[in-house]
N, C-alpha and C. Protein backbone atom coordinates (compact mmCIF):
# COMPACT_ATOMS: atom_id res chain seq x y z
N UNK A 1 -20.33 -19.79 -1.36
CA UNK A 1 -20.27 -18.36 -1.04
C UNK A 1 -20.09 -17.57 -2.33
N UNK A 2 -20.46 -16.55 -2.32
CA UNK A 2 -20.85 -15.62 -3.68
C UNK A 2 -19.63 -14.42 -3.66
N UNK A 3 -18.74 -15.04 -4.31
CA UNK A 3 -17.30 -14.33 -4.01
C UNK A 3 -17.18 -12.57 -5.02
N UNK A 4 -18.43 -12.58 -6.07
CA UNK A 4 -18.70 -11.20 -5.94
C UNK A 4 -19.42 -10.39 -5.09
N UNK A 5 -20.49 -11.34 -3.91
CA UNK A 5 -20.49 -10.17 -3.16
C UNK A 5 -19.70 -9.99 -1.72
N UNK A 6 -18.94 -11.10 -1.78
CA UNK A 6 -18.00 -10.88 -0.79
C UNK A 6 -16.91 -9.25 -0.99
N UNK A 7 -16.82 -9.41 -2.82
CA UNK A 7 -15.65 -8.41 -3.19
C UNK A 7 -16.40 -7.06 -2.85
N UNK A 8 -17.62 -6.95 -2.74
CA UNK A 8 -18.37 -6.30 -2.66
C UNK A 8 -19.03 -5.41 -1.23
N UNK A 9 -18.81 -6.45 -0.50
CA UNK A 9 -18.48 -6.12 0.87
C UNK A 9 -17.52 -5.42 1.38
N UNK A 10 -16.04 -6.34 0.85
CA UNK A 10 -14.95 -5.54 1.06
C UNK A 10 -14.82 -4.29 0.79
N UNK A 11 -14.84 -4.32 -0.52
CA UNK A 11 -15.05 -2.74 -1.51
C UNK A 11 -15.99 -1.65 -0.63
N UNK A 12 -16.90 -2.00 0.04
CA UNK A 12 -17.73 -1.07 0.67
C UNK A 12 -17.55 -1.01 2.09
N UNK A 13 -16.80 -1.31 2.71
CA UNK A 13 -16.03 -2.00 3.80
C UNK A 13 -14.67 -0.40 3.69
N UNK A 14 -14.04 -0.91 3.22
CA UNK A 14 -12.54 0.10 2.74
C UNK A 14 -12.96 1.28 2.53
N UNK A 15 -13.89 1.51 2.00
CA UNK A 15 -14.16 3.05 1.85
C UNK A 15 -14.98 3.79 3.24
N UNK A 16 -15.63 2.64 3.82
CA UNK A 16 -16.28 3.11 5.29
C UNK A 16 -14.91 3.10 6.18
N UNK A 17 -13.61 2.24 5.83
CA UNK A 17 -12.79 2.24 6.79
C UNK A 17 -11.89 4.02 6.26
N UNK A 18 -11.58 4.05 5.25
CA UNK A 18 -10.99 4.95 4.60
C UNK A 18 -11.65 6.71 5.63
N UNK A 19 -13.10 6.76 5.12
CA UNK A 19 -13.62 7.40 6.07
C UNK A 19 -14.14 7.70 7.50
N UNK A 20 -13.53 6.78 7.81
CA UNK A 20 -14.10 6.92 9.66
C UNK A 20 -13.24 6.37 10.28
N UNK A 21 -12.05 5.06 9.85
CA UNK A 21 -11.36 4.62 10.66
C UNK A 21 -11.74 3.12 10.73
N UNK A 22 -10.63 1.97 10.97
CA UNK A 22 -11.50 0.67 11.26
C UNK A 22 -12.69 0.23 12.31
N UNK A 23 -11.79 1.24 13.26
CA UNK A 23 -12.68 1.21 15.12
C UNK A 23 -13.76 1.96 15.24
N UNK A 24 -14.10 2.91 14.12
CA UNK A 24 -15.71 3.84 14.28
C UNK A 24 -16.54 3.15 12.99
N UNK A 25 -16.17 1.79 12.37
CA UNK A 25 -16.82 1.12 11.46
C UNK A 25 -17.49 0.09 12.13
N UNK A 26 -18.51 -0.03 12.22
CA UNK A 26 -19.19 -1.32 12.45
C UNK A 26 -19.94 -2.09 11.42
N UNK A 27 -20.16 -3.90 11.79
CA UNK A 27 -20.62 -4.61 10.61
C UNK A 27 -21.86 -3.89 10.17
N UNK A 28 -22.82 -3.65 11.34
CA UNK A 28 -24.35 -3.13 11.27
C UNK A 28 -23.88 -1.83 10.06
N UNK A 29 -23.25 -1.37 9.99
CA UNK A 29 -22.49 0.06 9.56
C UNK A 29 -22.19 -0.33 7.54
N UNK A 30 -21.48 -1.24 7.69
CA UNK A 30 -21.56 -2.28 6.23
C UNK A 30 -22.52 -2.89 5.62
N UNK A 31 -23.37 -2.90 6.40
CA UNK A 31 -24.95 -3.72 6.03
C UNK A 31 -25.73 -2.72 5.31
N UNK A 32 -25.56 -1.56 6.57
CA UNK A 32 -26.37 -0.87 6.02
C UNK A 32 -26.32 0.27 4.53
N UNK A 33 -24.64 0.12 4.48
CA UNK A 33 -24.38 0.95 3.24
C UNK A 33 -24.89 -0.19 2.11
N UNK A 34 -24.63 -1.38 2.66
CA UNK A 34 -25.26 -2.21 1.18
C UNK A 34 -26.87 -2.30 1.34
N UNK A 35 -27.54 -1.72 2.04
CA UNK A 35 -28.90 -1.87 1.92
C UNK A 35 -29.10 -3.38 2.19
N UNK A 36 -28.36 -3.92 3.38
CA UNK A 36 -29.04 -5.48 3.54
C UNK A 36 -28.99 -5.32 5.64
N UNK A 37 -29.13 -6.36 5.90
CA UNK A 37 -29.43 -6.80 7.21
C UNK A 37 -27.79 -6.97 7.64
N UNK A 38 -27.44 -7.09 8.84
CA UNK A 38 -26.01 -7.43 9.03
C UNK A 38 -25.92 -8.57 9.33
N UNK A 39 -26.93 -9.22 10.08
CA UNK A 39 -26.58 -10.52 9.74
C UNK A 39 -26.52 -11.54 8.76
N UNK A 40 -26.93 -10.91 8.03
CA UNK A 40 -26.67 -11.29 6.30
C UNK A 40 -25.59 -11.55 5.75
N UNK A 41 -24.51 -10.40 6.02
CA UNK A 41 -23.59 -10.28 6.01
C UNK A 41 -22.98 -11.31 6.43
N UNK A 42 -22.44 -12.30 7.24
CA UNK A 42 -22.33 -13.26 8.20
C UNK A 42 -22.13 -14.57 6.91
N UNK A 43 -23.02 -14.37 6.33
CA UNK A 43 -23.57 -15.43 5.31
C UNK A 43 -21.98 -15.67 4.14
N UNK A 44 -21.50 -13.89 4.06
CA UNK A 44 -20.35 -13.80 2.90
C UNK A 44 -19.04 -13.82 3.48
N UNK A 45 -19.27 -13.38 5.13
CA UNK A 45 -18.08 -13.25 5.42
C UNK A 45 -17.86 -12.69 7.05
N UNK A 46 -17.08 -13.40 7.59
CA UNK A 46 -17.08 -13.77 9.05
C UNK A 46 -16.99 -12.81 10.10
N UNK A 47 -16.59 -11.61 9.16
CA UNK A 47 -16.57 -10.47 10.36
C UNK A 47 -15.72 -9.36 10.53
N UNK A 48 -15.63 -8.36 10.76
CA UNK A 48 -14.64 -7.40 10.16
C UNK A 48 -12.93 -7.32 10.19
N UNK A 49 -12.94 -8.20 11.09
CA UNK A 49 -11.40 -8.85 11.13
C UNK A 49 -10.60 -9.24 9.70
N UNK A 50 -11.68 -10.17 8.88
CA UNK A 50 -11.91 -10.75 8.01
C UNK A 50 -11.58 -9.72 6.43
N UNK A 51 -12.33 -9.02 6.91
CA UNK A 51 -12.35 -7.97 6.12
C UNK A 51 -11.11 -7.38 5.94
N UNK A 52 -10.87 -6.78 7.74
CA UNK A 52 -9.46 -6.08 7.49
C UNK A 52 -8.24 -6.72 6.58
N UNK A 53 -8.28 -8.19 6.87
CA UNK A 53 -6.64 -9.00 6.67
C UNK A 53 -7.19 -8.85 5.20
N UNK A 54 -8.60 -9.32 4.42
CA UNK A 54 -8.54 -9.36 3.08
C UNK A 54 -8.43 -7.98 2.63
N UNK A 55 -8.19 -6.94 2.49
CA UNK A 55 -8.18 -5.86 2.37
C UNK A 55 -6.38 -5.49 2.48
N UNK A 56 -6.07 -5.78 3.73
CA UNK A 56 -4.52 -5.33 3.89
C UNK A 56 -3.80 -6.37 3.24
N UNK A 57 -4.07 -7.92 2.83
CA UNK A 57 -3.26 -8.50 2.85
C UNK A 57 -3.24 -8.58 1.09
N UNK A 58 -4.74 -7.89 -0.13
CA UNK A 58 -4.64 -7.86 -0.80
C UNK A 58 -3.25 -7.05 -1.69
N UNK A 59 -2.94 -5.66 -0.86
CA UNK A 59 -2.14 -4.59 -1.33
C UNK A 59 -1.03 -5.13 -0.83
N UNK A 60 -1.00 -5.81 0.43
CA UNK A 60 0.66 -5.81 0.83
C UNK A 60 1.06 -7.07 -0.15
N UNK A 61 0.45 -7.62 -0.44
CA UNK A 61 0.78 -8.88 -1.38
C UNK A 61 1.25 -8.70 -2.59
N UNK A 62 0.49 -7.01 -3.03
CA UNK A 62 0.55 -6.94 -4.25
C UNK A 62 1.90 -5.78 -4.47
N UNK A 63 2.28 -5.47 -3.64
CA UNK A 63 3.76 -4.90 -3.29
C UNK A 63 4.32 -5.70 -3.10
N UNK A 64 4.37 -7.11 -2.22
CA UNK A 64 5.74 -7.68 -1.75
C UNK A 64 5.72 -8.51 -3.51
N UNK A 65 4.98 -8.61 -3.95
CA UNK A 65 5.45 -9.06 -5.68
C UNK A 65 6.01 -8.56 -6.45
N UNK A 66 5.53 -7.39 -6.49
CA UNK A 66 6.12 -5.98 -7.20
C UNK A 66 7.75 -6.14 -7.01
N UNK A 67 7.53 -5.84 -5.73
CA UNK A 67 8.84 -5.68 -4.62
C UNK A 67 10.18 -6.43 -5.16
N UNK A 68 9.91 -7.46 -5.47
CA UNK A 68 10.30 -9.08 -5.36
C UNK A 68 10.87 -8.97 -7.07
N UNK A 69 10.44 -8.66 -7.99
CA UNK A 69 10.17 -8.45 -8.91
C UNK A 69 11.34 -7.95 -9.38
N UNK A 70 11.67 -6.42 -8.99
CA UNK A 70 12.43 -5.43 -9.32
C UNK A 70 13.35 -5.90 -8.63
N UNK A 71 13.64 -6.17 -7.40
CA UNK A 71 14.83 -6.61 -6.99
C UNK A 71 15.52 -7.71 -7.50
N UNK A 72 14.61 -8.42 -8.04
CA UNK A 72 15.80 -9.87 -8.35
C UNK A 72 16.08 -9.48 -9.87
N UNK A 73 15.90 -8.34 -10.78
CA UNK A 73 16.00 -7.51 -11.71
C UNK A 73 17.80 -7.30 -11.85
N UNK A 74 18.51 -7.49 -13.32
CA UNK A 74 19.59 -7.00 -13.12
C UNK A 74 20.00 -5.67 -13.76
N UNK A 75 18.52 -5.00 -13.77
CA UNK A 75 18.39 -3.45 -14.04
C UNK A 75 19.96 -2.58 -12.79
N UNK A 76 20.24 -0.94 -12.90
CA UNK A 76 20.43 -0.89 -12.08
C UNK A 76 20.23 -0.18 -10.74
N UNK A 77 20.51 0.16 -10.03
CA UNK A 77 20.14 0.36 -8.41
C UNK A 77 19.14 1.86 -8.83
N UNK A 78 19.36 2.48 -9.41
CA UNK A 78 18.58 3.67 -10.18
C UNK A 78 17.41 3.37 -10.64
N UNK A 79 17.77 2.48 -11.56
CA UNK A 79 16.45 1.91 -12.36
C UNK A 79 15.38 1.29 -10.92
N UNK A 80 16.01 0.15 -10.46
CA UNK A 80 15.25 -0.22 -9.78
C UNK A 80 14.31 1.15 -8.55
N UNK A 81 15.17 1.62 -8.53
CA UNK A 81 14.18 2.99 -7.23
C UNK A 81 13.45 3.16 -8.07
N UNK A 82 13.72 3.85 -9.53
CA UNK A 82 12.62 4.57 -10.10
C UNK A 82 10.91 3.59 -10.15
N UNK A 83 11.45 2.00 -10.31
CA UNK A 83 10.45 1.23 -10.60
C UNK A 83 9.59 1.08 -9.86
N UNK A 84 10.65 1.01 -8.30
CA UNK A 84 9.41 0.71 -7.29
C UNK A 84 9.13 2.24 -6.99
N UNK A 85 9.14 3.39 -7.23
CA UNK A 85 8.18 4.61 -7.52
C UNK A 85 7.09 4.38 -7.81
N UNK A 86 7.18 3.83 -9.63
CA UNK A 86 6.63 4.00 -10.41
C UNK A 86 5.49 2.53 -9.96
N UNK A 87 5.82 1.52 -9.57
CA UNK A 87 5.08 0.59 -9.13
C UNK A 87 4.30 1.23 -7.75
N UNK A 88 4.48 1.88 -6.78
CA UNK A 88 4.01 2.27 -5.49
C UNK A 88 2.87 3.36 -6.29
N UNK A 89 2.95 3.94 -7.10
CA UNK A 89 2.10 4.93 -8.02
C UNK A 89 0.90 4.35 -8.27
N UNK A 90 1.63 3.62 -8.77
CA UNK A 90 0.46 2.70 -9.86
C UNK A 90 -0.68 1.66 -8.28
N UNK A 91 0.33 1.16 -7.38
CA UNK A 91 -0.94 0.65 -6.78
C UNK A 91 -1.83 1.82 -5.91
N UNK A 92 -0.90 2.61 -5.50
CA UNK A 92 -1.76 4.10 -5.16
C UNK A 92 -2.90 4.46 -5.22
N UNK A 93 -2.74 4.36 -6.48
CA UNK A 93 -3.87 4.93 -7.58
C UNK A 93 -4.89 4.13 -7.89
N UNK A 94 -4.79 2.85 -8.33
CA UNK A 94 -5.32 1.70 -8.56
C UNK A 94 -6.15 1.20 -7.10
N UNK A 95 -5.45 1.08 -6.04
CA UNK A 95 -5.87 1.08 -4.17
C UNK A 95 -6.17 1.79 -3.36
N UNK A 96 -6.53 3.00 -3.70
CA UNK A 96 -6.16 4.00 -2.89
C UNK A 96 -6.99 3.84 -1.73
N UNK A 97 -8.22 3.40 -1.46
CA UNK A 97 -8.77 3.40 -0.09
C UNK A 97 -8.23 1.92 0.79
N UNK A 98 -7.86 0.73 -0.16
CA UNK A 98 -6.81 -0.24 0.49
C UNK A 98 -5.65 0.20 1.32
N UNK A 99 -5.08 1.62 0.45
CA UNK A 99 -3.66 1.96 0.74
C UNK A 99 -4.20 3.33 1.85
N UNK A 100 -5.21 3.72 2.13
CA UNK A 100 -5.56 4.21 3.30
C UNK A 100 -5.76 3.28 5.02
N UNK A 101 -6.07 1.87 4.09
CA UNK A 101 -6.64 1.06 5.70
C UNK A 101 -4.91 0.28 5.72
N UNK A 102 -4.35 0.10 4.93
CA UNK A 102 -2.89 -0.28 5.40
C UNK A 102 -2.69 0.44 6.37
N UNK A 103 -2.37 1.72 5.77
CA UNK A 103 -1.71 2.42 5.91
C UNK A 103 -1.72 2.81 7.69
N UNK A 104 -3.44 3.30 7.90
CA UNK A 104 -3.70 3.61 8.77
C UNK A 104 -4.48 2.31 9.98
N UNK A 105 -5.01 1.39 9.56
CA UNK A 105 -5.77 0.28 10.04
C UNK A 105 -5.01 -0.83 10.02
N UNK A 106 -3.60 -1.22 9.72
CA UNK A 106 -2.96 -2.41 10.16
C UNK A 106 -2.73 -2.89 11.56
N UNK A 107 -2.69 -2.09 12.60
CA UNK A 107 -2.44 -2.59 13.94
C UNK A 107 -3.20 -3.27 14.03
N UNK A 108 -4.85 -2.89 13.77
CA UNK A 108 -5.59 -3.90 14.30
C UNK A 108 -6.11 -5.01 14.19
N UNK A 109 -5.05 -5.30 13.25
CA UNK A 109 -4.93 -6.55 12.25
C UNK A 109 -4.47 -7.84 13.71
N UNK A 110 -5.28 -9.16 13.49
CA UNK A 110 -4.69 -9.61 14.54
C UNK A 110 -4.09 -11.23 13.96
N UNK A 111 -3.28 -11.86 15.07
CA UNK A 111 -2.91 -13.17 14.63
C UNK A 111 -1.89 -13.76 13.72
N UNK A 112 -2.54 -14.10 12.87
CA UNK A 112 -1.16 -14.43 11.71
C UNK A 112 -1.05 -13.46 10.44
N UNK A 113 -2.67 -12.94 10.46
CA UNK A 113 -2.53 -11.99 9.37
C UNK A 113 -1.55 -10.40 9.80
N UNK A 114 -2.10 -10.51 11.55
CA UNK A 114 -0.79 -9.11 11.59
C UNK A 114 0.98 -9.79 11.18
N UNK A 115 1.13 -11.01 11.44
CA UNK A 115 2.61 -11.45 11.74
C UNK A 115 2.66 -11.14 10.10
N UNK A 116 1.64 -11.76 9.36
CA UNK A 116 2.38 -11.79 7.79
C UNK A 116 2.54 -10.57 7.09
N UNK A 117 1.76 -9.42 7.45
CA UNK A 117 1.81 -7.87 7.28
C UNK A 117 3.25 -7.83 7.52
N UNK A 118 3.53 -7.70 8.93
CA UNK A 118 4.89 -7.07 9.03
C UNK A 118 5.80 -7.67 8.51
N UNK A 119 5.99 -8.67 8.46
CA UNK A 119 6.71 -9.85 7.99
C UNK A 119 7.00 -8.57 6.17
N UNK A 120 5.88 -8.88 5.54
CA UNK A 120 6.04 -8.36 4.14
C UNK A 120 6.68 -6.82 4.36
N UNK A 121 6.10 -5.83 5.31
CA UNK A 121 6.47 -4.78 5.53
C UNK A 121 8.22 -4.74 5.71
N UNK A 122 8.78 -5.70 6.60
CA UNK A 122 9.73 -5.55 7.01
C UNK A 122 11.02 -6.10 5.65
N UNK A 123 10.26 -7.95 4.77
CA UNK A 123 11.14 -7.73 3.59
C UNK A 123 11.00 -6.64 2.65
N UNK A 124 9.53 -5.53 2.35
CA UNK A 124 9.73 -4.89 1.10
C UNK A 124 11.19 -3.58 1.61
N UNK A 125 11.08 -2.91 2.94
CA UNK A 125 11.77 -1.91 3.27
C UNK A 125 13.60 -2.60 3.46
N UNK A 126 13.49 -4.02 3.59
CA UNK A 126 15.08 -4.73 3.70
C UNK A 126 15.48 -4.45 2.16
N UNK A 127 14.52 -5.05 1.23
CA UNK A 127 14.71 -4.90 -0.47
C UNK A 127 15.11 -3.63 -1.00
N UNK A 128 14.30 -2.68 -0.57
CA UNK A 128 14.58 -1.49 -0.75
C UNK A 128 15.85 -0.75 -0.12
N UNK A 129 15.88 -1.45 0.92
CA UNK A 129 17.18 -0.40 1.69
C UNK A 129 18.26 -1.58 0.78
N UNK A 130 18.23 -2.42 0.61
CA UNK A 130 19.65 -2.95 -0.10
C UNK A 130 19.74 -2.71 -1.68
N UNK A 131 18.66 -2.06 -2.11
CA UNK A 131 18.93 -1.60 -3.66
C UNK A 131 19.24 -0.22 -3.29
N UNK A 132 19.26 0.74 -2.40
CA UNK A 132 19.93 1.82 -2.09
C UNK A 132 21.65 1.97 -1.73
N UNK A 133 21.55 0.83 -0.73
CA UNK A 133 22.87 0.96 -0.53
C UNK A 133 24.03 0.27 -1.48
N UNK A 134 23.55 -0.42 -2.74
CA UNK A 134 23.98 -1.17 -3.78
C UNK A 134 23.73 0.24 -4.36
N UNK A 135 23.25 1.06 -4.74
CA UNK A 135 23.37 2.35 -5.43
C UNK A 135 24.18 3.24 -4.81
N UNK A 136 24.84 3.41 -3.63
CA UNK A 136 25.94 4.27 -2.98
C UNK A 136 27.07 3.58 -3.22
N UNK A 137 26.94 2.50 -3.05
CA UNK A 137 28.32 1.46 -3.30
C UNK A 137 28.56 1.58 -4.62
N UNK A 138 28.05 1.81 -5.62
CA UNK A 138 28.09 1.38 -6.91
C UNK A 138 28.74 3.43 -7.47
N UNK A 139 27.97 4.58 -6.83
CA UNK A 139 27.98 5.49 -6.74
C UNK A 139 26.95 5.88 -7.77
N UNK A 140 25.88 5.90 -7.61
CA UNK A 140 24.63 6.21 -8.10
C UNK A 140 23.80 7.07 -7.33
N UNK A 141 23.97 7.03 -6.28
CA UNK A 141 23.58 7.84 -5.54
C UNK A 141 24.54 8.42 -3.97
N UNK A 142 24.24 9.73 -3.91
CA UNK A 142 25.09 10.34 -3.00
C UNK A 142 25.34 9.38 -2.18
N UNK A 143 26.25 9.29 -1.55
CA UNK A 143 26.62 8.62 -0.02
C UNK A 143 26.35 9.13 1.35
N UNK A 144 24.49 9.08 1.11
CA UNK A 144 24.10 9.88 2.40
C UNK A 144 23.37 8.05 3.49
N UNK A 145 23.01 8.47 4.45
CA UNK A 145 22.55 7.31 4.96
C UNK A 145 21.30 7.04 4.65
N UNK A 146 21.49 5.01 4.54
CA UNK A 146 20.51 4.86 3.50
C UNK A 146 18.89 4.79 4.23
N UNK A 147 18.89 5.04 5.58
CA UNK A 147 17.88 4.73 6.34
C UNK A 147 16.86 6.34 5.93
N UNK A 148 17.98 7.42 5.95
CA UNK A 148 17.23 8.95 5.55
C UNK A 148 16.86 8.70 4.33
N UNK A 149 17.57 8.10 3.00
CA UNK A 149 17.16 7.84 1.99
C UNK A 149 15.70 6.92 1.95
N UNK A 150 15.85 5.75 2.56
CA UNK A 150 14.69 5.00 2.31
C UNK A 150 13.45 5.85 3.28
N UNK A 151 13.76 6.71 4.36
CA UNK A 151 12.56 6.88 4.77
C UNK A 151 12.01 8.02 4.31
N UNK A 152 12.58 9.39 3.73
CA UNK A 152 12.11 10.16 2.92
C UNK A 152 11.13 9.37 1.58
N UNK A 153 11.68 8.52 0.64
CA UNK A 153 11.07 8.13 -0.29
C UNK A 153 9.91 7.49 0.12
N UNK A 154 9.78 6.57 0.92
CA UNK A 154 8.43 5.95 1.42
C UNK A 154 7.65 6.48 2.10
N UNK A 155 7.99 7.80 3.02
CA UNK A 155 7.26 8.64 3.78
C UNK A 155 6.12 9.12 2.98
N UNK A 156 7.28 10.02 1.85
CA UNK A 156 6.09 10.35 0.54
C UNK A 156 5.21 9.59 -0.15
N UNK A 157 5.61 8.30 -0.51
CA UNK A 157 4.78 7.34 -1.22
C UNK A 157 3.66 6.79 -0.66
N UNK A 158 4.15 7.10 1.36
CA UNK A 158 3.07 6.49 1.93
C UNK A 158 1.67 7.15 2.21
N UNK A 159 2.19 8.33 1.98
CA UNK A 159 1.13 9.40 1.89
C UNK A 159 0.33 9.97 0.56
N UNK A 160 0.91 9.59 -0.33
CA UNK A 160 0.37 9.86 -1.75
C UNK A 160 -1.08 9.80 -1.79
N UNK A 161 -1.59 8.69 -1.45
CA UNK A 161 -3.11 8.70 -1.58
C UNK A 161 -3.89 9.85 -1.03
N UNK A 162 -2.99 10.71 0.22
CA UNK A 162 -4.03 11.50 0.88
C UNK A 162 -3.65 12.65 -0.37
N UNK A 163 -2.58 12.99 -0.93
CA UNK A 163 -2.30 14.33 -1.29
C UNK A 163 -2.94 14.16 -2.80
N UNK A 164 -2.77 12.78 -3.30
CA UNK A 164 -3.34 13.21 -4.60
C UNK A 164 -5.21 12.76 -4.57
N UNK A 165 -5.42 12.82 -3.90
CA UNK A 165 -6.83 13.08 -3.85
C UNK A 165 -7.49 14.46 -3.35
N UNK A 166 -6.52 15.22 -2.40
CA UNK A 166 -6.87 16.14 -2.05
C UNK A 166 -6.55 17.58 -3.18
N UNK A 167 -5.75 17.21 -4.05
CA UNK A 167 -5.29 17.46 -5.43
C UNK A 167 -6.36 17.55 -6.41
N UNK A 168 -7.41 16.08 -6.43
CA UNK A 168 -7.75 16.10 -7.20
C UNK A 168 -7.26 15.13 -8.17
N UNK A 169 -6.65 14.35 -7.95
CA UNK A 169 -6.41 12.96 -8.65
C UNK A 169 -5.27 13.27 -9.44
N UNK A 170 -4.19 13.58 -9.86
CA UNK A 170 -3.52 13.77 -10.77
C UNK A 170 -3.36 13.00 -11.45
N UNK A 171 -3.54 12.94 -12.96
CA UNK A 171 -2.68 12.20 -13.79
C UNK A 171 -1.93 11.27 -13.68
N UNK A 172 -1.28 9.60 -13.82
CA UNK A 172 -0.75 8.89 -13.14
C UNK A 172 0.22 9.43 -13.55
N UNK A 173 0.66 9.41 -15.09
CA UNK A 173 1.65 9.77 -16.08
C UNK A 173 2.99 10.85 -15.61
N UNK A 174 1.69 11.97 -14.95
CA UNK A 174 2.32 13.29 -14.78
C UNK A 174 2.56 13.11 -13.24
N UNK A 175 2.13 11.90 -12.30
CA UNK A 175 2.86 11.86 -11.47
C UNK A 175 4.17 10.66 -11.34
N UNK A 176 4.08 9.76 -12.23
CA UNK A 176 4.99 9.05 -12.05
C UNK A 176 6.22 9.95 -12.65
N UNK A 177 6.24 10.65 -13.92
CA UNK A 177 7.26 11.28 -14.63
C UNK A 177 7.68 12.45 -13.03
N UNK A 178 7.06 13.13 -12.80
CA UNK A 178 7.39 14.53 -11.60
C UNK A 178 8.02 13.95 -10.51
N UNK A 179 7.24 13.10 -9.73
CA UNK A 179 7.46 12.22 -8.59
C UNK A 179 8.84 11.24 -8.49
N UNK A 180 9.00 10.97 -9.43
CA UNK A 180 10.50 10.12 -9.77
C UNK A 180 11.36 11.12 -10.11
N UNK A 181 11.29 12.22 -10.73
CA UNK A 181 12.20 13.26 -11.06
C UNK A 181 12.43 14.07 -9.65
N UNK A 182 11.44 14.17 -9.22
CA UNK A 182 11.84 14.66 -7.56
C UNK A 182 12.76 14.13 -6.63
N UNK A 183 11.91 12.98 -6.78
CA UNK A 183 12.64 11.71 -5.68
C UNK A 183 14.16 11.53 -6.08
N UNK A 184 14.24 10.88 -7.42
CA UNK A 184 15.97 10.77 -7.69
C UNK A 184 16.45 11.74 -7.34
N UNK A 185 15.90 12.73 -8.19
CA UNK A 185 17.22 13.65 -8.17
C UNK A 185 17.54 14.52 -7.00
N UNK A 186 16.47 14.00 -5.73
CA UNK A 186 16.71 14.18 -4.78
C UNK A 186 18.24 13.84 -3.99
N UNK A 187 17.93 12.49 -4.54
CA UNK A 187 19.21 11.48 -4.32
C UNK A 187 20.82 11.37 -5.14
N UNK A 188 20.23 11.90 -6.22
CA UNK A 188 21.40 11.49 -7.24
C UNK A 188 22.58 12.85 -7.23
């Protein structure tokens, strides 16, 4: 199998999902943006299911590392928020139509690839909520509850892709520096 045009599929795959949704995408629909037959398609790759999990399971993978990363870090509870900011930025930007079909196209993720989604979903937000509340304990950050804390910060991050495109792409620089200055000192 020809694993550049599999990447290739995908890649053109995510941006049809990005724009229409997973459920108003069809394979015939992927074929035809690549200018081939759909059953052709078939040949690289088994079917849009296929697609979805390689697609969601590329970004969530590449967060629960990130994730994983900063936490076992003996930076402190500050540092670490700012990082995974500054890391959620960077795949943002770098994913952004991946971090649209997460975002929005994971339900229909099925089997083991949905169990291992949430699975990652559920350790990156445990990681995160215990480097928060290790930052209230420590007094780094206000002593507000850490569930309002963690879900304000990820609310925003989870949405980033729509606002900084509708923006106009900003700068990573000038959003990681603004965006972390917001966010903390939201908190601090």
């Amino acid at each position: 199998m020809n694993s550049t045009r599999k990447q290739e599929i995908i890649n053109i795959a995510s941006r049809l999902f990005k724009e229409r949704g997973y459920n108003a995408v069809s394979m015939r629909d992927i074929a035809q943006a690549m200018d081939m037959k759909a059953a052709s398609l078939y040949n690289h790759i088994s079917g849009k299911q296929e697609i979805l999990a390689t697609l969601i399971l590329e970004v969530a993978e590449e967060f629960t590392e990130k994730m994983n990363s900063i936490a076992s870090e003996t930076s402190t509870p500050l540092q670490k928020i700012k990082k995974v900011i500054e890391v959620h930025i960077d795949i943002t930007v770098n994913f952004s139509e991946h971090i649209a079909t997460l975002n929005n196209d994971w339900i229909h993720l099925e089997g083991v690839s949905l169990k291992r989604v949430v699975k990652m979903r559920e350790d990156y937000e445990d990681n995160f909520r215990n480097i928060i509340k290790q930052g209230i304990s420590e007094k780094q950050i206000k002593p507000q509850h850490p569930e309002v804390i963690l879900f304000s910060i990820l609310s925003t991050l989870r949405t980033l892709y729509l606002w900084n495109e509708k923006r106009g792409k900003m700068d990573v620089n000038v959003l990681k520096k603004d965006m972390v200055s917001v966010l903390i000192n939201g908190i601090v």
